[in-house]
PDB file of N, CA and C in Angstrom:
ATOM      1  N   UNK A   1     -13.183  11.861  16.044  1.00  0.00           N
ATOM      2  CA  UNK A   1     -12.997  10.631  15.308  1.00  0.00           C
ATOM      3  C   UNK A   1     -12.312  10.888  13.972  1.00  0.00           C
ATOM      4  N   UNK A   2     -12.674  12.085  13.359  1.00  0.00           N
ATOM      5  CA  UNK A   2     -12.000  12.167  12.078  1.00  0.00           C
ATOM      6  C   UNK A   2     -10.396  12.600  12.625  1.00  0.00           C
ATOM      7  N   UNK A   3     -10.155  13.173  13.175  1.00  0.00           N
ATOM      8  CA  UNK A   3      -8.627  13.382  13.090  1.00  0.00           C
ATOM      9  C   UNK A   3      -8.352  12.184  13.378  1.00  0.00           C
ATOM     10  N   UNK A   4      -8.341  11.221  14.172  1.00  0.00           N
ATOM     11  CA  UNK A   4      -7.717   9.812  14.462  1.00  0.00           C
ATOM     12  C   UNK A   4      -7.677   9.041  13.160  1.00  0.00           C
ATOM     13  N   UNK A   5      -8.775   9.252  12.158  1.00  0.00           N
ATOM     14  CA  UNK A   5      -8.809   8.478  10.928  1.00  0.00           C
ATOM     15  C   UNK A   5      -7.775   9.421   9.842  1.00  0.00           C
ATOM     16  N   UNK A   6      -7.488  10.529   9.911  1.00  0.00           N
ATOM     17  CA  UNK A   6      -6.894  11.684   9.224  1.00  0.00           C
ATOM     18  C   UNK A   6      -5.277  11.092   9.432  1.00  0.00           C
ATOM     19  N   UNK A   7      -5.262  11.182  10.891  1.00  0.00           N
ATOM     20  CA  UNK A   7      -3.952  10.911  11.467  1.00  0.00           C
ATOM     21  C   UNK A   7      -3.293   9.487  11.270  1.00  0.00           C
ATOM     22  N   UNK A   8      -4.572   8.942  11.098  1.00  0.00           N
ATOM     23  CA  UNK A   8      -3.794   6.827  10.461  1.00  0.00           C
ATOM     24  C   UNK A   8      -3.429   6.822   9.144  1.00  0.00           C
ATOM     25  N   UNK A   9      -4.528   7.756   8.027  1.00  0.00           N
ATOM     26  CA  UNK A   9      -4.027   7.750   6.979  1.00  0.00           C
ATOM     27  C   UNK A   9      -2.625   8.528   6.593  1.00  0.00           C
ATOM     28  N   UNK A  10      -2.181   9.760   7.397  1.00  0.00           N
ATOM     29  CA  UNK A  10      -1.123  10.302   6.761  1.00  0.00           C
ATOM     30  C   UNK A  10       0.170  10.073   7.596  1.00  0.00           C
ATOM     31  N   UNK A  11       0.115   9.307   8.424  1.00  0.00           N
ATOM     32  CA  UNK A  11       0.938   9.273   9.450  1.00  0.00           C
ATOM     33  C   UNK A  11       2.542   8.750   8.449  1.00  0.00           C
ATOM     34  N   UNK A  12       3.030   8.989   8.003  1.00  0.00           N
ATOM     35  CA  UNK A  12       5.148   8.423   7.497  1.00  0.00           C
ATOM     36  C   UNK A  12       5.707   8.172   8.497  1.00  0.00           C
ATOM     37  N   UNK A  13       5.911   6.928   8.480  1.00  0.00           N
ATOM     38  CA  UNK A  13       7.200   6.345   9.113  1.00  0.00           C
ATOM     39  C   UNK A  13       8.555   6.729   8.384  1.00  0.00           C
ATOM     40  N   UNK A  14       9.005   7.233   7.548  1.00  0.00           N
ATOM     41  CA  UNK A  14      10.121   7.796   6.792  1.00  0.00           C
ATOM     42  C   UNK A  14      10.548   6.552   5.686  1.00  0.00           C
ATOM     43  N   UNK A  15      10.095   5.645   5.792  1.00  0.00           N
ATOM     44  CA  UNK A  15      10.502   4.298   5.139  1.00  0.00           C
ATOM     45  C   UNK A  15      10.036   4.249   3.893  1.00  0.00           C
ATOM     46  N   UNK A  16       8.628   4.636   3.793  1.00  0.00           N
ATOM     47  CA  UNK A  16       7.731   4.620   2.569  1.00  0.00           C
ATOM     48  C   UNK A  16       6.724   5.556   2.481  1.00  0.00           C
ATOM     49  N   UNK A  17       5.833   5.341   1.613  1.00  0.00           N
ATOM     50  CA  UNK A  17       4.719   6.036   1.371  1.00  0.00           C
ATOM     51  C   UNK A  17       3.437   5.847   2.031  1.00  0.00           C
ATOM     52  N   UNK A  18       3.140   6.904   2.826  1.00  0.00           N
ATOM     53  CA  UNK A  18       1.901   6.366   3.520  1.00  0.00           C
ATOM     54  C   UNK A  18       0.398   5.847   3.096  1.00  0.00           C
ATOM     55  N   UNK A  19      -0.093   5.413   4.363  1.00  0.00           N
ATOM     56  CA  UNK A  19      -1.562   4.372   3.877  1.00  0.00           C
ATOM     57  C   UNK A  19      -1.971   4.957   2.904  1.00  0.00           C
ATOM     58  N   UNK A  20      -2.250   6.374   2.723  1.00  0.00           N
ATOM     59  CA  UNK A  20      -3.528   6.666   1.681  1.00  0.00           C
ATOM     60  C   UNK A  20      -2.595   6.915   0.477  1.00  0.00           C
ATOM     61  N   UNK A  21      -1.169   7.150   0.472  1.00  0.00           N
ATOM     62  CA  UNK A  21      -0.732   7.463  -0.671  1.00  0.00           C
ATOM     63  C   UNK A  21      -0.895   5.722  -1.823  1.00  0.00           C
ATOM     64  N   UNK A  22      -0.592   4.820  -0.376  1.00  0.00           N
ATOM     65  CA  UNK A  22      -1.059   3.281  -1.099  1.00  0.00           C
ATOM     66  C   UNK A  22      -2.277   2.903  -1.527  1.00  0.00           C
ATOM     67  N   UNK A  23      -2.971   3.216  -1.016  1.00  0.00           N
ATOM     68  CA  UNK A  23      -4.880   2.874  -1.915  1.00  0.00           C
ATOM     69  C   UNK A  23      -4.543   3.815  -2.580  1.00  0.00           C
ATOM     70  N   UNK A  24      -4.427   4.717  -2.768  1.00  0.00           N
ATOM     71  CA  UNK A  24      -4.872   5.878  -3.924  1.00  0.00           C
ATOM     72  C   UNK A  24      -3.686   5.270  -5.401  1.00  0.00           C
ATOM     73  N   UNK A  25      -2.745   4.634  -5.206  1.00  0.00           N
ATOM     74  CA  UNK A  25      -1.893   3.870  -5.651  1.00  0.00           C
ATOM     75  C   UNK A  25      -2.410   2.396  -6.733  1.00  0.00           C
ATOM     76  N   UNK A  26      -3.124   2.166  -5.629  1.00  0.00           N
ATOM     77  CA  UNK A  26      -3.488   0.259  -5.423  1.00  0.00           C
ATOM     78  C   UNK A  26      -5.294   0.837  -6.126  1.00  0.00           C
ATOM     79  N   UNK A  27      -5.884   1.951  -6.144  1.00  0.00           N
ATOM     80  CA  UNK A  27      -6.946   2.186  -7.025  1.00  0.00           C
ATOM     81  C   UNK A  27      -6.629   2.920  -8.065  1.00  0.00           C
ATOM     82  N   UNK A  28      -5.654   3.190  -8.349  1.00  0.00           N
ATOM     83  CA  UNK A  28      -5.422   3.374  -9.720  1.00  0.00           C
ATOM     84  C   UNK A  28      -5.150   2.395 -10.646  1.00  0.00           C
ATOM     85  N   UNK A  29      -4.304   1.871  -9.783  1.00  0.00           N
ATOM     86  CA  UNK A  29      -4.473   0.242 -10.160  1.00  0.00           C
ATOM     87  C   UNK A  29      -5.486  -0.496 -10.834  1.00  0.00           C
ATOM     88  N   UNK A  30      -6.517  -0.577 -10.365  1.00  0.00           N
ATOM     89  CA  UNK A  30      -7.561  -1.213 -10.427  1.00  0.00           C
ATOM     90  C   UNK A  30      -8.258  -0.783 -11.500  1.00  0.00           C
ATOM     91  N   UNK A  31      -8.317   0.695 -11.160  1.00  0.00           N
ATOM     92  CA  UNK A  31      -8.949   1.363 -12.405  1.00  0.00           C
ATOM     93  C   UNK A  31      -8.419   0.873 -13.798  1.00  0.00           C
ATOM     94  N   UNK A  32      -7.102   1.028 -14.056  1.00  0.00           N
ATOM     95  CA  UNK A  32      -6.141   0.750 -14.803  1.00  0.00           C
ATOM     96  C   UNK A  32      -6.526  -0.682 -15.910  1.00  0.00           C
ATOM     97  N   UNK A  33      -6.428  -1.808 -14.811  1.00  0.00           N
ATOM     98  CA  UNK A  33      -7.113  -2.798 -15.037  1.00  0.00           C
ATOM     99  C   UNK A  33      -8.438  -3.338 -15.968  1.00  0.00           C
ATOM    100  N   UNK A  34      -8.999  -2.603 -15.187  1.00  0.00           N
ATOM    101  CA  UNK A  34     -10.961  -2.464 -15.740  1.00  0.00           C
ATOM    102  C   UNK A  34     -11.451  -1.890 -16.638  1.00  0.00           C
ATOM    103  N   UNK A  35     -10.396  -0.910 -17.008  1.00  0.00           N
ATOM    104  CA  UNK A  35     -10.697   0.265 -18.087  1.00  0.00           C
ATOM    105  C   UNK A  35     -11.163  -0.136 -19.392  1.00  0.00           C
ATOM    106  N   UNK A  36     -10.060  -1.479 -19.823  1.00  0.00           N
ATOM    107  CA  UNK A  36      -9.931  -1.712 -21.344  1.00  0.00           C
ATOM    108  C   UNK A  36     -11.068  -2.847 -21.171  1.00  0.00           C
ATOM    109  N   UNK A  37     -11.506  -3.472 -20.591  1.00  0.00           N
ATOM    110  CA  UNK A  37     -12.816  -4.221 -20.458  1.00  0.00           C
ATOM    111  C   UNK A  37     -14.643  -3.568 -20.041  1.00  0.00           C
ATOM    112  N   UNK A  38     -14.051  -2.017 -19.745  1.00  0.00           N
ATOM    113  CA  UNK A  38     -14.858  -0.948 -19.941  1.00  0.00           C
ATOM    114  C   UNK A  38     -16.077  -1.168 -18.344  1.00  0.00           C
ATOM    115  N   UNK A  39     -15.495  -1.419 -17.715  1.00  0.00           N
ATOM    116  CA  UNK A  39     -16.394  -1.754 -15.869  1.00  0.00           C
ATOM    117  C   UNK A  39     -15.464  -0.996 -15.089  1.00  0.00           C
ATOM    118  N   UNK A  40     -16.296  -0.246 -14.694  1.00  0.00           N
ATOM    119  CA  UNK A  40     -16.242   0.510 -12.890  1.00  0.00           C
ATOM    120  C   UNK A  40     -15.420  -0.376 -11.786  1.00  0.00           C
ATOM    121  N   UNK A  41     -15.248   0.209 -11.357  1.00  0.00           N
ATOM    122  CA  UNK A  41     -14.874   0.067  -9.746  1.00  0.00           C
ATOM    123  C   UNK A  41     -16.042  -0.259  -8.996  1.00  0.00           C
ATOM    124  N   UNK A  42     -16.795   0.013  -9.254  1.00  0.00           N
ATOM    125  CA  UNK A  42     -18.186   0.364  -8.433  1.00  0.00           C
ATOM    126  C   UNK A  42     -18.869  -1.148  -8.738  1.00  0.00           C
ATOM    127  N   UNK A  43     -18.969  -1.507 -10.660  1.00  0.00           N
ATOM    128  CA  UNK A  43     -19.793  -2.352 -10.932  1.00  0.00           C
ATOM    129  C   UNK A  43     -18.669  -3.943 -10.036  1.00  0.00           C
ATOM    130  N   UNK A  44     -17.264  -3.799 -10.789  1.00  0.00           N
ATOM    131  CA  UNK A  44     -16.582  -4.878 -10.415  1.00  0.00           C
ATOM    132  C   UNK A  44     -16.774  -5.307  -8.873  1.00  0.00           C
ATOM    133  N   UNK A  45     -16.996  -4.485  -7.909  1.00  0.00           N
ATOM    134  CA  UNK A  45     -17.409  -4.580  -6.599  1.00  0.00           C
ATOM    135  C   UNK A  45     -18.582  -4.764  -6.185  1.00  0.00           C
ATOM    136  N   UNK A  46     -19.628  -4.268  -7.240  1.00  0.00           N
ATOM    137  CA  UNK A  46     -20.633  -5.311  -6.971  1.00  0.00           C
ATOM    138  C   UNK A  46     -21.066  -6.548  -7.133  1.00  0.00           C
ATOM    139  N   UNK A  47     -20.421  -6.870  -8.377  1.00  0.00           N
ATOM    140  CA  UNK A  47     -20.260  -8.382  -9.119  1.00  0.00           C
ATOM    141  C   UNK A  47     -19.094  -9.391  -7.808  1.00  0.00           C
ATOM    142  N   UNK A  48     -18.445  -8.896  -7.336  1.00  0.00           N
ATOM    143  CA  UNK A  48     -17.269  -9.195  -6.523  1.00  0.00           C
ATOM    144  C   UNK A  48     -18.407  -9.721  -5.760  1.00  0.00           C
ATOM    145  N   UNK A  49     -18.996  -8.931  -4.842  1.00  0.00           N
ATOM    146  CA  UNK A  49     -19.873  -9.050  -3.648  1.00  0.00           C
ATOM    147  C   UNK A  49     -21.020 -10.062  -4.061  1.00  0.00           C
ATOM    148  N   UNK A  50     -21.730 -10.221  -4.862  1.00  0.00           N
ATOM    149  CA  UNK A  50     -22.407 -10.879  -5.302  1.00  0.00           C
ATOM    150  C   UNK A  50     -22.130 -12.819  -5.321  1.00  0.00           C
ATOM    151  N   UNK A  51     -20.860 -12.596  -6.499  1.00  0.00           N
ATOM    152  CA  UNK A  51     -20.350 -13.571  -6.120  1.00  0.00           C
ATOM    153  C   UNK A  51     -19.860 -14.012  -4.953  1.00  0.00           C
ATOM    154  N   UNK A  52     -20.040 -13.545  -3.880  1.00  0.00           N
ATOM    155  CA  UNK A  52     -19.543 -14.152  -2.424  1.00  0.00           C
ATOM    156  C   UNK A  52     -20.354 -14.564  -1.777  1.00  0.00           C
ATOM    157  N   UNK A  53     -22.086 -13.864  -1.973  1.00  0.00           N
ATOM    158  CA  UNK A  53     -23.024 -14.041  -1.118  1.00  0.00           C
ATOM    159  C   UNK A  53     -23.828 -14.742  -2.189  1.00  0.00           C
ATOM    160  N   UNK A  54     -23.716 -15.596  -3.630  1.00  0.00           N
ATOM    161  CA  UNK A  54     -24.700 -16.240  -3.938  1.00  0.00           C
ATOM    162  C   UNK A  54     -25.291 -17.347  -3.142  1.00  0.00           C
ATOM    163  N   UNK A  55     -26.656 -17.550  -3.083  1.00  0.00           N
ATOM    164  CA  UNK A  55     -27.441 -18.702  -2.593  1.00  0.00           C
ATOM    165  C   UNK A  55     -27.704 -19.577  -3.512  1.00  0.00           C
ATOM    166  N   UNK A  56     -27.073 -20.730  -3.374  1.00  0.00           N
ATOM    167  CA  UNK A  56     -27.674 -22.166  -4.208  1.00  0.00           C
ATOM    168  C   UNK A  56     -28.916 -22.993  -3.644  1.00  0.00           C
ATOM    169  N   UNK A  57     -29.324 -23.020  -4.560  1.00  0.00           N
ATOM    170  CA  UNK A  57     -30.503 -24.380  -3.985  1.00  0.00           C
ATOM    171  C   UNK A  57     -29.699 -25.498  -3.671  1.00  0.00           C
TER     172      UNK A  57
END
């Protein structure tokens, strides 16, 4: 199973940059973002999640 997941992430089509070179890209990103407001990755994704699954009365 891991080589099949190994092999999706690094696989180049010659066109661009592959999957993992893009998240690793697209989370720097993020990081980038969050930094100067001083929150995680970790916390913003829990607050994210939270807000999706609140219950109202």
């Amino acid at each position: 199973m891991l080589r099949i997941i190994t092999a999706f992430f690094m696989h180049n089509n010659e066109t661009g940059p592959t999957l993992l070179e893009l998240l690793l890209q697209l989370e720097g990103d993020i990081r980038g973002r969050l930094e100067p407001i001083r929150v995680t990755p970790l916390q913003a994704g829990v607050l994210s999640f939270l807000c999706l699954h609140v219950v109202l009365p």
